[in-house]
Protein backbone atom coordinates (compact mmCIF):
# COMPACT_ATOMS: atom_id res chain seq x y z
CA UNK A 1 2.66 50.41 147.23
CA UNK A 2 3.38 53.71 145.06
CA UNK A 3 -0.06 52.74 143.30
CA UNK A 4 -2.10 52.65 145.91
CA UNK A 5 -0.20 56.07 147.86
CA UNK A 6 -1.39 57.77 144.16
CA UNK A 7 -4.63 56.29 144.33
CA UNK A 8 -5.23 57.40 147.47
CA UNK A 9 -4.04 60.86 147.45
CA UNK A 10 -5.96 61.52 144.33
CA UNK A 11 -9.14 60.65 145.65
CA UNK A 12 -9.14 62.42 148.64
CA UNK A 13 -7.79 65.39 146.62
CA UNK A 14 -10.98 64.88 144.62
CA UNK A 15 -13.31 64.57 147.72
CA UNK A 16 -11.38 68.04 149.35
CA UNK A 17 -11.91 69.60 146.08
CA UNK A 18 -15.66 68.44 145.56
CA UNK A 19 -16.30 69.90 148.75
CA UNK A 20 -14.77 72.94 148.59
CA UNK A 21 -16.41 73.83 145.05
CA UNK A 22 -19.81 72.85 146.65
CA UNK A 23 -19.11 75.50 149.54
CA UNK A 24 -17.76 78.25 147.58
CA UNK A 25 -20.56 77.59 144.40
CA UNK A 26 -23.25 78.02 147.27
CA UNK A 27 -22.03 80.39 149.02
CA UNK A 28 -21.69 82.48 146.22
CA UNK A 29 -25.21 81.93 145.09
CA UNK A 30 -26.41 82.70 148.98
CA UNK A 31 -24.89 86.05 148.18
CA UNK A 32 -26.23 86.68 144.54
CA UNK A 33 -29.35 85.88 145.88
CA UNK A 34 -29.44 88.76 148.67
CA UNK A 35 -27.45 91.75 146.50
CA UNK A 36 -27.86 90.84 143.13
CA UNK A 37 -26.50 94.27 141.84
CA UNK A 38 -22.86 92.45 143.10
CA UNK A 39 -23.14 89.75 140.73
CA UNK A 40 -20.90 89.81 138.12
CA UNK A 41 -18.10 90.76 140.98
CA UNK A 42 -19.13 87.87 143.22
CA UNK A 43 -19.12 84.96 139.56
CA UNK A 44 -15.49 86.66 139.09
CA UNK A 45 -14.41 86.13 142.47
CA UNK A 46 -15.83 82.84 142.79
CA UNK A 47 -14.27 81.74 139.48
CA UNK A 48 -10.83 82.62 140.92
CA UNK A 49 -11.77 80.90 144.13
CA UNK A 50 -12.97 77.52 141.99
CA UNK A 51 -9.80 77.91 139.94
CA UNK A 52 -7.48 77.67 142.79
CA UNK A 53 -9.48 74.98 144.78
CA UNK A 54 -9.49 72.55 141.28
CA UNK A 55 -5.55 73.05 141.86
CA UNK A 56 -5.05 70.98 144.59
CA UNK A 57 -6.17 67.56 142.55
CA UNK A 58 -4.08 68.90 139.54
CA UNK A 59 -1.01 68.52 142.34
CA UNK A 60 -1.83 65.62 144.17
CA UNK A 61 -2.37 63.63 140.65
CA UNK A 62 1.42 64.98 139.52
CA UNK A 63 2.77 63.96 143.23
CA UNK A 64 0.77 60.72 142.98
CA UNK A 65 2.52 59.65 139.67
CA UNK A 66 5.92 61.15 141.20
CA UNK A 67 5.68 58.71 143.90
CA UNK A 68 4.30 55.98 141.82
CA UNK A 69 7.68 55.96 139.64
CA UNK A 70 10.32 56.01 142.24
């Protein structure tokens, strides 16, 4: 049962994350597109933002094997 808990949380930490990246990527290009004099600030900020979204599957993967081994 662990195994399938870790499988489980991974992938819908990868789906979450997926679809977070997609609506911070595209929402940053929405905005690059209208004030393109703002673009190297807004590819900074959304780096941060991608950073800390891509976190979440980096923690359910370590709680997935934590559960997997008890």
């Amino acid at each position: 049962m662990g195994a399938i808990a870790a499988g489980i949380a991974a992938g819908l930490a990868a789906v979450g994350a997926g679809y977070g990246n997609g609506q911070v990527i595209g929402h940053t290009v929405d905005a690059m597109a209208r004030q393109p004099e703002l673009m190297g600030d807004l590819r900074t900020t959304m780096f941060i933002g991608v950073g800390l979204i891509e976190a979440l599957p980096i923690l359910s993967i370590v709680v997935g094997f934590l559960v997997m081994n008890k």
